[in-house]
C-alpha atoms as a PDB file:
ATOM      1  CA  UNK A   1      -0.839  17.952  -9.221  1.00  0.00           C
ATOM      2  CA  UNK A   2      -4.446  16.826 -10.280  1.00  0.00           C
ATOM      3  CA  UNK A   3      -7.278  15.299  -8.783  1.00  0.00           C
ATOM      4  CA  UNK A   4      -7.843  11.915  -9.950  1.00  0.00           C
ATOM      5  CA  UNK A   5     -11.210  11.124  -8.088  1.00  0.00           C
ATOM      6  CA  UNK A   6     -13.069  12.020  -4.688  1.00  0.00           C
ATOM      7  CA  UNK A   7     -13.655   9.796  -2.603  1.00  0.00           C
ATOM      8  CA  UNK A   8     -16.515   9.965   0.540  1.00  0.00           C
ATOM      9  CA  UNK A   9     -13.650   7.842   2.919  1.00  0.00           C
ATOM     10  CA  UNK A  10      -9.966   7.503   2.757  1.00  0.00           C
ATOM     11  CA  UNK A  11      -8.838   4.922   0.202  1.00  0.00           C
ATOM     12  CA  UNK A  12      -6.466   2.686   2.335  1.00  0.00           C
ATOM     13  CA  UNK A  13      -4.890   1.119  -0.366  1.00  0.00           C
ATOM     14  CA  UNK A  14      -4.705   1.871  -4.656  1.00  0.00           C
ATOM     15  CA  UNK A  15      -3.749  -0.054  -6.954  1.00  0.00           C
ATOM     16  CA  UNK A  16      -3.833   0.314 -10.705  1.00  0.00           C
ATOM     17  CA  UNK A  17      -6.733  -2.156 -12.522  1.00  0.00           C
ATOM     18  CA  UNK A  18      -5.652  -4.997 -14.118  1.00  0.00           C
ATOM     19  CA  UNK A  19      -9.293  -6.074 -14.928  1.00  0.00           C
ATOM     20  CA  UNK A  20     -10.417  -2.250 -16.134  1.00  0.00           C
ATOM     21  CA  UNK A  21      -7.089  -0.887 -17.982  1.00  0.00           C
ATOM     22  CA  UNK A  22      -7.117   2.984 -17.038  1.00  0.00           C
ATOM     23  CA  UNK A  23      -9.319   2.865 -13.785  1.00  0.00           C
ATOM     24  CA  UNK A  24      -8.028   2.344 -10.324  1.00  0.00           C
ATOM     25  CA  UNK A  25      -9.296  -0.036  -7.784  1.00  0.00           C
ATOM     26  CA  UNK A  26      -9.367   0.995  -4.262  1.00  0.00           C
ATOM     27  CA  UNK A  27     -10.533   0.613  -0.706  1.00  0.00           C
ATOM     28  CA  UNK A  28     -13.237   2.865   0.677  1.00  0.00           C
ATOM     29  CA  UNK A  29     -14.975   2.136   3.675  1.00  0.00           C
ATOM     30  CA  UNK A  30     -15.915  -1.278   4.237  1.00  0.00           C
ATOM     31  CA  UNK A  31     -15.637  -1.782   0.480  1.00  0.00           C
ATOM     32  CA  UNK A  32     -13.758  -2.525  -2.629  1.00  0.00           C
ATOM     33  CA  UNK A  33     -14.611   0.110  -5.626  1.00  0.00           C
ATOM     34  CA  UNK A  34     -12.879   0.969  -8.831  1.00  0.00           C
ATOM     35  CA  UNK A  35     -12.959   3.739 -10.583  1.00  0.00           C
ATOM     36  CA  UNK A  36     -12.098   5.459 -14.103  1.00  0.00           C
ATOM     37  CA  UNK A  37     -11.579   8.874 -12.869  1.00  0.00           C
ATOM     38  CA  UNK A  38     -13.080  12.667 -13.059  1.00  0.00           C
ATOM     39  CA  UNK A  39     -16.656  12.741 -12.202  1.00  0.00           C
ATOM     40  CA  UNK A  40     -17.368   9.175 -12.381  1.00  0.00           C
ATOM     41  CA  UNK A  41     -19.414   7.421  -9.536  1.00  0.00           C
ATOM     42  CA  UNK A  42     -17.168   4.693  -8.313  1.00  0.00           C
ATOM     43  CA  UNK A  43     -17.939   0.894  -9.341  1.00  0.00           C
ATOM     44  CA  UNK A  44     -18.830  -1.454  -6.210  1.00  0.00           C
ATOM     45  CA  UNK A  45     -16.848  -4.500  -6.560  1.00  0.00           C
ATOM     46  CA  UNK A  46     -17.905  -6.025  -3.217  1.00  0.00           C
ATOM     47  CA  UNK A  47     -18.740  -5.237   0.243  1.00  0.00           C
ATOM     48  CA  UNK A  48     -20.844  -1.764   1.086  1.00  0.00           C
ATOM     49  CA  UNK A  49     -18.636   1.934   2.040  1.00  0.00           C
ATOM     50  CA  UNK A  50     -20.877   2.306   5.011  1.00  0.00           C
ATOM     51  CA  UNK A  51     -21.757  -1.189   6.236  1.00  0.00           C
ATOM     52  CA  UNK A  52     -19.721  -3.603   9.121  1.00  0.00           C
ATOM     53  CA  UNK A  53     -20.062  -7.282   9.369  1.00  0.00           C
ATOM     54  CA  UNK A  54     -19.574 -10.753   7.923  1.00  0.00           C
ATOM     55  CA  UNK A  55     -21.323 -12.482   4.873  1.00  0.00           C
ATOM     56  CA  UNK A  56     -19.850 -14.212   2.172  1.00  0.00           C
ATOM     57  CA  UNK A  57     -22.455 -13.551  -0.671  1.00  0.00           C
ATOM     58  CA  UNK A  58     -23.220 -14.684  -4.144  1.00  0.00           C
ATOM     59  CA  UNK A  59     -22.873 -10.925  -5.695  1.00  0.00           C
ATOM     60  CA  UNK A  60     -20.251  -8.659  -4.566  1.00  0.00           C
ATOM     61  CA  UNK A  61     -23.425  -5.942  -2.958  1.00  0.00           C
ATOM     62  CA  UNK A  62     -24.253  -8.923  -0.423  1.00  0.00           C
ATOM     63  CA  UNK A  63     -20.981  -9.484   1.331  1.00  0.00           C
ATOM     64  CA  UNK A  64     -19.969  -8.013   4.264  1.00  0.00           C
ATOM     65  CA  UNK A  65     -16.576  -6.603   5.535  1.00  0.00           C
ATOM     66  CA  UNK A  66     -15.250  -5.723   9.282  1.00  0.00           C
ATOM     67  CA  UNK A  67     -12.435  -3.406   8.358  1.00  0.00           C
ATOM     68  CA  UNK A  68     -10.595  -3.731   4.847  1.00  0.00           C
ATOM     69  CA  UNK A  69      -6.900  -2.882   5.234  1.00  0.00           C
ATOM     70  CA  UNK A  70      -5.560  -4.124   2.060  1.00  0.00           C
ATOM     71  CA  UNK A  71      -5.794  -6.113  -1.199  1.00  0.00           C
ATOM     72  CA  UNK A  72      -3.664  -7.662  -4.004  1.00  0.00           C
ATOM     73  CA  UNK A  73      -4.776  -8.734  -7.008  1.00  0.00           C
ATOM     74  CA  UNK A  74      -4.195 -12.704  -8.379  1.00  0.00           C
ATOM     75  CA  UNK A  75      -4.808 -11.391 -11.842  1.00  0.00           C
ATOM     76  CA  UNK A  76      -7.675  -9.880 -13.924  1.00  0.00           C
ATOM     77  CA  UNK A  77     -10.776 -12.505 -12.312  1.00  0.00           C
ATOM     78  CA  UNK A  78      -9.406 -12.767  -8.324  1.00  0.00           C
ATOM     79  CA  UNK A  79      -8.493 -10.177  -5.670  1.00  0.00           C
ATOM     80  CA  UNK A  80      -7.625 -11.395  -2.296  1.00  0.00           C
ATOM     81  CA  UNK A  81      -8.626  -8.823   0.265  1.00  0.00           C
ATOM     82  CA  UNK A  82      -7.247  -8.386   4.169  1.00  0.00           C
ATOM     83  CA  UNK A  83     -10.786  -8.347   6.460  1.00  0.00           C
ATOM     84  CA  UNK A  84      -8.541  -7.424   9.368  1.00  0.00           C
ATOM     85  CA  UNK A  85     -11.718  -7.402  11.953  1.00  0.00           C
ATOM     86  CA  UNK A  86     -12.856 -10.670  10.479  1.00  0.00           C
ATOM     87  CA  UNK A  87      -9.252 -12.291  10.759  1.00  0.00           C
ATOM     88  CA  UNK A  88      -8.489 -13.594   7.664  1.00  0.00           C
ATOM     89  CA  UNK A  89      -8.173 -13.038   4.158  1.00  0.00           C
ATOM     90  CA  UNK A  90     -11.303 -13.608   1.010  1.00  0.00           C
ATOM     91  CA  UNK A  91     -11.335 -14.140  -2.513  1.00  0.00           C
ATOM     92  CA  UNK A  92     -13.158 -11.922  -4.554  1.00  0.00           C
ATOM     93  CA  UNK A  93     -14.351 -12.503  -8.126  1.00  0.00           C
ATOM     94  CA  UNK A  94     -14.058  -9.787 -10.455  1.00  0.00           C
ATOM     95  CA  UNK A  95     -16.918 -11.407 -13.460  1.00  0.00           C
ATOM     96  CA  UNK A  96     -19.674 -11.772 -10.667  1.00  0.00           C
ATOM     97  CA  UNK A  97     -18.389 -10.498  -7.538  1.00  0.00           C
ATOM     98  CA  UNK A  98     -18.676 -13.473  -5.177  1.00  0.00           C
ATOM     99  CA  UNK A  99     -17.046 -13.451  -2.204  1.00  0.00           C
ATOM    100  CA  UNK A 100     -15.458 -16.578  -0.200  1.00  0.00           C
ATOM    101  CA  UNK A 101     -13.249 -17.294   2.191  1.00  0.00           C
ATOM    102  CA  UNK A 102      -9.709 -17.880   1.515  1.00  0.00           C
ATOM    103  CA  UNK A 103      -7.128 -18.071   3.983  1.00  0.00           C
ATOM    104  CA  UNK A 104      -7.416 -18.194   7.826  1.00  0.00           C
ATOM    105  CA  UNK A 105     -10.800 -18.792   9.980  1.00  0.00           C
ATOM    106  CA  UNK A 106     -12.630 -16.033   9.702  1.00  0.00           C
ATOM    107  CA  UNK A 107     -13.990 -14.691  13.124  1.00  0.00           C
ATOM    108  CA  UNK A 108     -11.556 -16.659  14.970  1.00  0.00           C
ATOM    109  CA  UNK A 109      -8.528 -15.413  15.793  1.00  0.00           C
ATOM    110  CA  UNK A 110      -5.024 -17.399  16.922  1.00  0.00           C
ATOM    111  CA  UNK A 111      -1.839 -18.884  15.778  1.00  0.00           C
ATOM    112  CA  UNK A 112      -2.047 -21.431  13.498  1.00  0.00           C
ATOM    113  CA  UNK A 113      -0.168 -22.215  10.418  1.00  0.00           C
ATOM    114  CA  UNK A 114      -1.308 -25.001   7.563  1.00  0.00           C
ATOM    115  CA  UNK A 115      -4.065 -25.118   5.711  1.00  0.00           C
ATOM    116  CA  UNK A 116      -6.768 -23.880   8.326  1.00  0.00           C
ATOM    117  CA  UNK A 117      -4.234 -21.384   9.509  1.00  0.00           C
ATOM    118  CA  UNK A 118      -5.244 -18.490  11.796  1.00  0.00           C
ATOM    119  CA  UNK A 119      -4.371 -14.954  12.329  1.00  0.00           C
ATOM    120  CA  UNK A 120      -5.048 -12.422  14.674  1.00  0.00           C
ATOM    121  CA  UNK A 121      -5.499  -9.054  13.026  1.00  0.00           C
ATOM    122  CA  UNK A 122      -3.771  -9.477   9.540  1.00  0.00           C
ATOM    123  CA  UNK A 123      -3.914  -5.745   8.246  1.00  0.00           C
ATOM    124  CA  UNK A 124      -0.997  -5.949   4.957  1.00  0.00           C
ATOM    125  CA  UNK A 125      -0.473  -8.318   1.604  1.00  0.00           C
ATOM    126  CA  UNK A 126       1.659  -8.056  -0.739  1.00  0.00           C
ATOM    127  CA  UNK A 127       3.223 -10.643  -3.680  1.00  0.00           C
ATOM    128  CA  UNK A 128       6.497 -12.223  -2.359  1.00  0.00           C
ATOM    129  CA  UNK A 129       9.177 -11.601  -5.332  1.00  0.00           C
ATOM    130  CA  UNK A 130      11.081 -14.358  -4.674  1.00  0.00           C
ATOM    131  CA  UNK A 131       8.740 -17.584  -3.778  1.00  0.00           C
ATOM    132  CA  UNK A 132       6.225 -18.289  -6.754  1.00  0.00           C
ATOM    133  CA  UNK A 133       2.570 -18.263  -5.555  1.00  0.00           C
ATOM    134  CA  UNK A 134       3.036 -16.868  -2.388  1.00  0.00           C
ATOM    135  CA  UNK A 135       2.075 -13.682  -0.601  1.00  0.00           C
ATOM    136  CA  UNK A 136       3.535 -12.208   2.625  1.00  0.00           C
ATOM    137  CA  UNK A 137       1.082 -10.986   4.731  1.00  0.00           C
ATOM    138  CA  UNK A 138       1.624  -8.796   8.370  1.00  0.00           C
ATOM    139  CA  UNK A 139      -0.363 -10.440  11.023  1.00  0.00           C
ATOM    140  CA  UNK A 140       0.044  -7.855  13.817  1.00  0.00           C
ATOM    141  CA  UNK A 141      -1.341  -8.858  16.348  1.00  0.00           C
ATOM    142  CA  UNK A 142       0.817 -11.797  16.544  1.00  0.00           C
ATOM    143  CA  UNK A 143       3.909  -9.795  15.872  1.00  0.00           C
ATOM    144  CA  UNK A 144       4.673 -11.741  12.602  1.00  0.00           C
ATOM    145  CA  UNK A 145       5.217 -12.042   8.965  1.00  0.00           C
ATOM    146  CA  UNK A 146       2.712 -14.691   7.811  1.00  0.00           C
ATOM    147  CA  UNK A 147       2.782 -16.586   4.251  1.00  0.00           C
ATOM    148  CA  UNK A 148      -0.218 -17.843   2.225  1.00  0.00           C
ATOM    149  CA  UNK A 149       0.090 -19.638  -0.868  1.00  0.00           C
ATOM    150  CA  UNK A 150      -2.507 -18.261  -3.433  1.00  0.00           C
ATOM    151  CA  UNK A 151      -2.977 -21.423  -4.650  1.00  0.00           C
ATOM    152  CA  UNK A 152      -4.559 -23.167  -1.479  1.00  0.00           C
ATOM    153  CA  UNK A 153      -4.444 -20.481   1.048  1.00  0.00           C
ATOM    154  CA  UNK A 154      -2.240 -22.434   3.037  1.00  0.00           C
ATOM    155  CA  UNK A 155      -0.279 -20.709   6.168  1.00  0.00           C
ATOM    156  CA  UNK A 156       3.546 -19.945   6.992  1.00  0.00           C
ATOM    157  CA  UNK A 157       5.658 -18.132   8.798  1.00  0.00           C
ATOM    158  CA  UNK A 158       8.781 -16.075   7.957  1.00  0.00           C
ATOM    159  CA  UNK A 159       9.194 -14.642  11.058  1.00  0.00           C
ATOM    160  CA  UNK A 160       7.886 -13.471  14.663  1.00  0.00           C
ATOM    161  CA  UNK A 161       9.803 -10.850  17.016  1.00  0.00           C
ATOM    162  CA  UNK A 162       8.351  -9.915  20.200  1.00  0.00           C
ATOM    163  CA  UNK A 163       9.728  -7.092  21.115  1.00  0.00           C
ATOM    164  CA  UNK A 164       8.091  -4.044  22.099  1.00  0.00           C
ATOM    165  CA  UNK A 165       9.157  -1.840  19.039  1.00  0.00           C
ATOM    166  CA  UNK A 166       8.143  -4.321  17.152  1.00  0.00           C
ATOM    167  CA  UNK A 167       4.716  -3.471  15.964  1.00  0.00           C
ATOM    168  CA  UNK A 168       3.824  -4.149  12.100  1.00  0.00           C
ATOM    169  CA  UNK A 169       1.328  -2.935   9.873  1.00  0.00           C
ATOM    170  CA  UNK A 170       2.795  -2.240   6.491  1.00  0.00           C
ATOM    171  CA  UNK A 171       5.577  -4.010   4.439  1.00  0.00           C
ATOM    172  CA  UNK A 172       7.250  -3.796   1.442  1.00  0.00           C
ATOM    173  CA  UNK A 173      10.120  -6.272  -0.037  1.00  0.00           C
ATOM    174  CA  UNK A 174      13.083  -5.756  -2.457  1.00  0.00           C
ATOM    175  CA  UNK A 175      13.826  -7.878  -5.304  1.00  0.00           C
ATOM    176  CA  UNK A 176      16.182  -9.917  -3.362  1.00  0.00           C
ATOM    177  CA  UNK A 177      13.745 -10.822  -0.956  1.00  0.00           C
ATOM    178  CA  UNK A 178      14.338  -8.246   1.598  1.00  0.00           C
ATOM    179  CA  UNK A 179      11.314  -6.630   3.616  1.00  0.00           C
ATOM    180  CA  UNK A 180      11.202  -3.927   5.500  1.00  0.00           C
ATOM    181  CA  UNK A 181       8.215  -3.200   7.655  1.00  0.00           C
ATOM    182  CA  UNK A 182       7.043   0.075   8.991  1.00  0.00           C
ATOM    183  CA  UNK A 183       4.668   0.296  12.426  1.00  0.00           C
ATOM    184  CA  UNK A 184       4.300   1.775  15.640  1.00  0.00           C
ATOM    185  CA  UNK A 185       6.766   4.599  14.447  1.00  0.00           C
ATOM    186  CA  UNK A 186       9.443   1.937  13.742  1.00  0.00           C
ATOM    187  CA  UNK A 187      11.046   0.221  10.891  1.00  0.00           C
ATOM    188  CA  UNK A 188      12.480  -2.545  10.610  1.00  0.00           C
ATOM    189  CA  UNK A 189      14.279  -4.491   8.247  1.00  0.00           C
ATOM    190  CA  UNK A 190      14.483  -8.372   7.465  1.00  0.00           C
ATOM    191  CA  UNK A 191      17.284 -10.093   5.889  1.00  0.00           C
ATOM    192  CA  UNK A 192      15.646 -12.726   3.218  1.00  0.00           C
ATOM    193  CA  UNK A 193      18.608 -15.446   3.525  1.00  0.00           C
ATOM    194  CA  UNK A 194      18.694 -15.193   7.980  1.00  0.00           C
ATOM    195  CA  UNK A 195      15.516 -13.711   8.720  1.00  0.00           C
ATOM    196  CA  UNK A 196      17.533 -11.610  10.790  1.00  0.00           C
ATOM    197  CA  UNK A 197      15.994  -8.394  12.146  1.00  0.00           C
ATOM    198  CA  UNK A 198      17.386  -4.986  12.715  1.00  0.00           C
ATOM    199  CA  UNK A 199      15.853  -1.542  13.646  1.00  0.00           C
ATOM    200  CA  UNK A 200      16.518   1.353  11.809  1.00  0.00           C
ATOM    201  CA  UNK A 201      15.750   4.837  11.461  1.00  0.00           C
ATOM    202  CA  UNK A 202      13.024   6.208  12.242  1.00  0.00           C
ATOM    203  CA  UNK A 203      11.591   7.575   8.727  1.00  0.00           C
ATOM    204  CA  UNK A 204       8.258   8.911   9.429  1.00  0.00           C
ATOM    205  CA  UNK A 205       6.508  10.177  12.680  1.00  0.00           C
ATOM    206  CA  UNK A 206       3.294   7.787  12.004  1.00  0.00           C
ATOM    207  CA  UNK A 207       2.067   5.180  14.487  1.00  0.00           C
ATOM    208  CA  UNK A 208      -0.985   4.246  11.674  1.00  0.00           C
ATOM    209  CA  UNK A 209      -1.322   2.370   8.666  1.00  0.00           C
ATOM    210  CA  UNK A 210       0.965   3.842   6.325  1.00  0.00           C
ATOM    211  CA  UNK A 211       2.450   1.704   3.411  1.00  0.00           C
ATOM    212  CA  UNK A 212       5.354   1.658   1.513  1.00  0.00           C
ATOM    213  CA  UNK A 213       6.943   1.154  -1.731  1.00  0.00           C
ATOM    214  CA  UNK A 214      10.186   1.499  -3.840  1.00  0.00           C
ATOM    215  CA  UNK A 215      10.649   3.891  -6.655  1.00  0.00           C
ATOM    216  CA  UNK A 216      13.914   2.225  -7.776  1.00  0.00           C
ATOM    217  CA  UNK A 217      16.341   0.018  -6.998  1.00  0.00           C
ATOM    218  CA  UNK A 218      17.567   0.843  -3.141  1.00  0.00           C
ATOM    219  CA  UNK A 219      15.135   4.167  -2.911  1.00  0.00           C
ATOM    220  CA  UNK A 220      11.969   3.578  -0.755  1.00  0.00           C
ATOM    221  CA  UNK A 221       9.085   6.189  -0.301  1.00  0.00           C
ATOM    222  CA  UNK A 222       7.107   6.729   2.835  1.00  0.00           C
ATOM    223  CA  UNK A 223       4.456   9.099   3.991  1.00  0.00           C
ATOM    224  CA  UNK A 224       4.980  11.771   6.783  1.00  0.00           C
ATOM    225  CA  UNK A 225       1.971  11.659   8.544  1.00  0.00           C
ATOM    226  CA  UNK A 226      -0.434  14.071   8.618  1.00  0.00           C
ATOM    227  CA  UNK A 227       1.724  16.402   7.117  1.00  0.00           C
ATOM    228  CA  UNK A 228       2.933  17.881   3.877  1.00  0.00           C
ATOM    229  CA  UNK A 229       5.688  15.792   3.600  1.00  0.00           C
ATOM    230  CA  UNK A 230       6.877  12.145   1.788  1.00  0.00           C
ATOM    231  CA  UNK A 231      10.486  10.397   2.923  1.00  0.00           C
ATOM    232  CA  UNK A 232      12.412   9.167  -0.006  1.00  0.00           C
ATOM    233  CA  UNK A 233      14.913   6.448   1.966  1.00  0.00           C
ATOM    234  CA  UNK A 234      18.386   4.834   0.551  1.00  0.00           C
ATOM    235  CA  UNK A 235      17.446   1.897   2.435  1.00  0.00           C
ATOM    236  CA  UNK A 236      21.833   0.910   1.326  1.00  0.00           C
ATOM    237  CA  UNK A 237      22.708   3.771   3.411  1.00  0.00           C
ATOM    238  CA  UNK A 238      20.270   4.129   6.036  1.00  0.00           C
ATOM    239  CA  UNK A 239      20.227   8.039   4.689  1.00  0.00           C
ATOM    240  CA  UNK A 240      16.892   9.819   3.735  1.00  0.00           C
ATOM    241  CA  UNK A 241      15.567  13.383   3.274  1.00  0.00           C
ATOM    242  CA  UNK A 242      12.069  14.286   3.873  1.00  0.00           C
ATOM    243  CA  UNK A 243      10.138  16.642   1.050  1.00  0.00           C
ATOM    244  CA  UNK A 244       7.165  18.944   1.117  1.00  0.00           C
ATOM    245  CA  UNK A 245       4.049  18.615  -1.028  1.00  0.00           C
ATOM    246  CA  UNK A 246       1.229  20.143  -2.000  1.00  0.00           C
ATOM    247  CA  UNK A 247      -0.831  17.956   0.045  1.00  0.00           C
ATOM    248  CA  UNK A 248      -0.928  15.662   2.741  1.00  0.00           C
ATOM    249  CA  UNK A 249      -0.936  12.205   2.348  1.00  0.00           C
ATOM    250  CA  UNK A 250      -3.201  11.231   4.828  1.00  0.00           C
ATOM    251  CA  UNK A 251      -3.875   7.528   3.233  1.00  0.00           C
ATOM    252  CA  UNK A 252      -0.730   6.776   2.534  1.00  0.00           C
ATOM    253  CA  UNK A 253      -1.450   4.698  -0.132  1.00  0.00           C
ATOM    254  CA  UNK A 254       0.929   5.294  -3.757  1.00  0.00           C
ATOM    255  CA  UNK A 255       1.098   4.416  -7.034  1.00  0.00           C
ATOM    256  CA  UNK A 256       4.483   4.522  -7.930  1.00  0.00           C
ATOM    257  CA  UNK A 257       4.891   5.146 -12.055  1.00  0.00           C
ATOM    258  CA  UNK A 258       8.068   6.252 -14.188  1.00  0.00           C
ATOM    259  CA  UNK A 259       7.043   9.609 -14.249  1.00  0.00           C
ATOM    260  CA  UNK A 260       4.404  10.216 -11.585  1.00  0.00           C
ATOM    261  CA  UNK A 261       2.586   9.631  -8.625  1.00  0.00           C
ATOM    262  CA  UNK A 262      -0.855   8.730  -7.351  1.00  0.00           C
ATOM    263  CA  UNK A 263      -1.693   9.549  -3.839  1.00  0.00           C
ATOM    264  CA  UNK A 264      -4.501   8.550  -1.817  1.00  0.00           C
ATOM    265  CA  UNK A 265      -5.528  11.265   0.355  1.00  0.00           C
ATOM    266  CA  UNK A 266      -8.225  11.817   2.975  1.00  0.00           C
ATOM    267  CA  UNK A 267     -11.303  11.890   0.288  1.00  0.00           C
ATOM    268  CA  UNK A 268      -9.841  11.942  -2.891  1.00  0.00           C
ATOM    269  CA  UNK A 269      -6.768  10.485  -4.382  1.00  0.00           C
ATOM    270  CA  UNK A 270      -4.618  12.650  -6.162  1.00  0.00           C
ATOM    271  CA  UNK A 271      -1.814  12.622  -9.287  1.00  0.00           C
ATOM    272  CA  UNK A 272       1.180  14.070  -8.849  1.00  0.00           C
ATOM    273  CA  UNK A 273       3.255  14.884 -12.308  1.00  0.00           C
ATOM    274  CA  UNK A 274       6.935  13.695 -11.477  1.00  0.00           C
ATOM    275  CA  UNK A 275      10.498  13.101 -13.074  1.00  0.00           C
ATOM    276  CA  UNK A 276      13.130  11.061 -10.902  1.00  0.00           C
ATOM    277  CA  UNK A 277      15.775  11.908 -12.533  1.00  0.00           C
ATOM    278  CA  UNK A 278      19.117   9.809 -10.729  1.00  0.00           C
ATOM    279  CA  UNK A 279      21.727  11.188 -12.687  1.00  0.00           C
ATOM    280  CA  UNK A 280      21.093  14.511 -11.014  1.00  0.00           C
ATOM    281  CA  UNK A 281      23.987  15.975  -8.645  1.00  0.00           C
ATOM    282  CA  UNK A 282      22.805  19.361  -7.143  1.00  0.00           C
ATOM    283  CA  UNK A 283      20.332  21.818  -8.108  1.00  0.00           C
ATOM    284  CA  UNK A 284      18.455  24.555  -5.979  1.00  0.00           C
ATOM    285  CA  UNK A 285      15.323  24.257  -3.954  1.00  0.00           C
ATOM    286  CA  UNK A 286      12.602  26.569  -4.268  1.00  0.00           C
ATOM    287  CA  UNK A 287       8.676  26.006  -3.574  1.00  0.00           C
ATOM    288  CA  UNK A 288       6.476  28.493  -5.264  1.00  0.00           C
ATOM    289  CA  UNK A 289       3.185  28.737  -3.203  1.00  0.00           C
ATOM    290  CA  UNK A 290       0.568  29.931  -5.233  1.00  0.00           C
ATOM    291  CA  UNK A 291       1.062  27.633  -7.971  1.00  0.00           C
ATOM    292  CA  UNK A 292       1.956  24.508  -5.817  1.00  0.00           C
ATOM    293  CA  UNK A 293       5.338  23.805  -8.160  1.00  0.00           C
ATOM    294  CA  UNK A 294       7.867  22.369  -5.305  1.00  0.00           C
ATOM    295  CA  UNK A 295      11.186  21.275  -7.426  1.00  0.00           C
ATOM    296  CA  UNK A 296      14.177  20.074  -5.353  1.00  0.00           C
ATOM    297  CA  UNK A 297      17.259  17.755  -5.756  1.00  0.00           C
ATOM    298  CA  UNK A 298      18.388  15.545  -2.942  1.00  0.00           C
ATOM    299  CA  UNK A 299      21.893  15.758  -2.275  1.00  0.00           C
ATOM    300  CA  UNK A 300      21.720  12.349  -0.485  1.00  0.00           C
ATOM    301  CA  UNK A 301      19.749  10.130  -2.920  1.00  0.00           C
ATOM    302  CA  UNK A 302      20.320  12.368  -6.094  1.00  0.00           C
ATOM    303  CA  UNK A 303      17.451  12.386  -7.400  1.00  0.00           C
ATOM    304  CA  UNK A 304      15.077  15.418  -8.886  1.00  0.00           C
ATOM    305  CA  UNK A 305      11.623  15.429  -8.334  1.00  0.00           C
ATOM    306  CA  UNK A 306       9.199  17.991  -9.693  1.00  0.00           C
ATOM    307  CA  UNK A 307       5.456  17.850  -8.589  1.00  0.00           C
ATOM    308  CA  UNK A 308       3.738  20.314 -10.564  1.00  0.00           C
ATOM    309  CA  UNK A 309      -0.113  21.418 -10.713  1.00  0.00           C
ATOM    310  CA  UNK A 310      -0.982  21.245 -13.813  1.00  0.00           C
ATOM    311  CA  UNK A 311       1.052  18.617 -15.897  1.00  0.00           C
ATOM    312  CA  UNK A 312      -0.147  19.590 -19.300  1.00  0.00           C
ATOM    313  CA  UNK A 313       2.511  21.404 -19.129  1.00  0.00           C
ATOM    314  CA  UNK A 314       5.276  18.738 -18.634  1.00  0.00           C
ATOM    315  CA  UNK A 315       6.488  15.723 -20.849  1.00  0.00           C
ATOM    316  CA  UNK A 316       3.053  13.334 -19.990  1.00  0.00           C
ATOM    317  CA  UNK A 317       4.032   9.675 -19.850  1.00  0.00           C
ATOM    318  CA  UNK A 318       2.135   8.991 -17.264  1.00  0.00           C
ATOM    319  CA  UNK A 319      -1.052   7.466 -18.753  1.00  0.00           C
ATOM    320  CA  UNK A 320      -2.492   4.427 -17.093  1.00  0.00           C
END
């Protein structure tokens, strides 16, 4: 394990920089920042850490966000952030920073879909994998998966359950159009050719804003929150085991990479040196305190995963 960068709030979502190969671009505050690492100040994109509101602006320092919960980026020039308390989602320019609105009325909230769509407390985004130019965003308020074509904006629906367990906030999807959505301590799963929805499990112990992502193939991972721990799922078997770490993932934000991990935690964002290794059958588990090395195989998803401190002393393919 290594620190990557501190941070003064905690990064709610990371993502690797397509525009600035080797930094990573973040949430902090009320603001989007990248950053290239070690003892570098963080680069303002748009918005201010520290600062609440609403303005568009011409530079990325003059506009205004009411609670950032997530981002994805159209490519290299165009990010599309979620302004939860806003209601809607805005285009941000990468060469000069200017900020518009893109999708839903900002400051009004409701249920609208088409091109001047509404929402009522979007807080996720993500690309869908199987529709071209379209994201999937959670609009939670409304109990719903919402779509928005990145090419106009434009509002959809995939589905809406109102039921009391029912309470989304993160999402991920699978390659065959799957998504599973964690919230209010429950996740649930949606079929991509019925849109039918099923419970399952409960994974993690977290009622907040803590995302998701797949390793490989069937094998999601999930933060335990507030506590030393990540779930590793085998979302084709419903089985998972929970593991310690050094640290806890308080942001619950990853960076999933072939042979590591990047963490957001509360104030900094950390790399973890892994190897996933699914060939593996059983092996012992030990956890060596002073030196933070935690090796362990799951049984269930056989898999190995080493997090080590200090991974100049591992195989390092984990450059950005």
């Amino acid at each position: 394990m290594s620190l990557f960068t501190n941070t003064s709030e905690r990064p709610y979502h990371i993502e690797l920089d397509l525009r600035k190969p080797g930094n990573i671009i973040y949430i902090e505050g009320n603001a989007l920042v990248t950053s290239a690492g070690g003892t570098s100040k963080p680069e303002l994109i748009a918005g201010q850490i520290s600062e609440s509101g609403f303005n568009e602006g011409e530079v990325g320092s003059e506009a205004r966000f009411h609670g950032l919960t997530g981002f994805v980026q159209i490519d290299k020039d165009r990010v599309i952030v979620v302004d939860s308390g806003n209601n809607c989602l805005r285009s941000v320019s990468r060469p000069t920073g200017k900020v518009e609105e893109f999708s839903g009325e900002c400051r009004k909230s409701g249920l609208i879909n088409g091109k001047v769509g509404r929402f009522d407390k979007p807080l996720a985004v993500i690309f869908d994998k199987v529709t071209k130019n379209q994201l999937l965003v959670v609009d939670s308020n409304n109990k719903a998966i919402r779509t928005v074509s990145t090419v106009d904006g434009s509002v959809g629906f995939i589905v809406r359950h109102d039921h009391w367990t029912f309470e989304p906030a993160t999402l991920t999807q699978q390659d065959n159009g799957d998504i599973y959505v964690n919230g209010g301590m429950n996740f649930h799963h949606i079929a991509h050719d019925t849109k039918k929805i099923t419970k399952l499990p409960r994974y993690v112990n977290c009622r907040y804003h803590q995302e998701l992502s797949f390793i490989k193939q069937s094998v999601m991972i999930a933060p335990f929150c507030m506590l030393r721990k990540i779930t590793l799922v085998d979302v084709k078997s419903d089985k998972y085991e929970v593991i310690k770490t050094p640290e806890a993932p308080y942001g619950g934000s990853f960076i999933v990479r072939p042979d590591c991990l990047y963490v957001a935690e509360k104030g900094k964002i950390l790399k973890y040196t892994c190897m996933y290794n699914h060939s593996s059958i059983t092996m012992n588990i030990f956890h060596i305190e002073n030196t933070h090395i935690c090796r362990l195989s799951l049984k269930i998803l056989r898999i190995t995963i080493i997090f080590h401190d200090n991974p100049s002393n591992l195989d390092s393919r984990c450059a950005l």
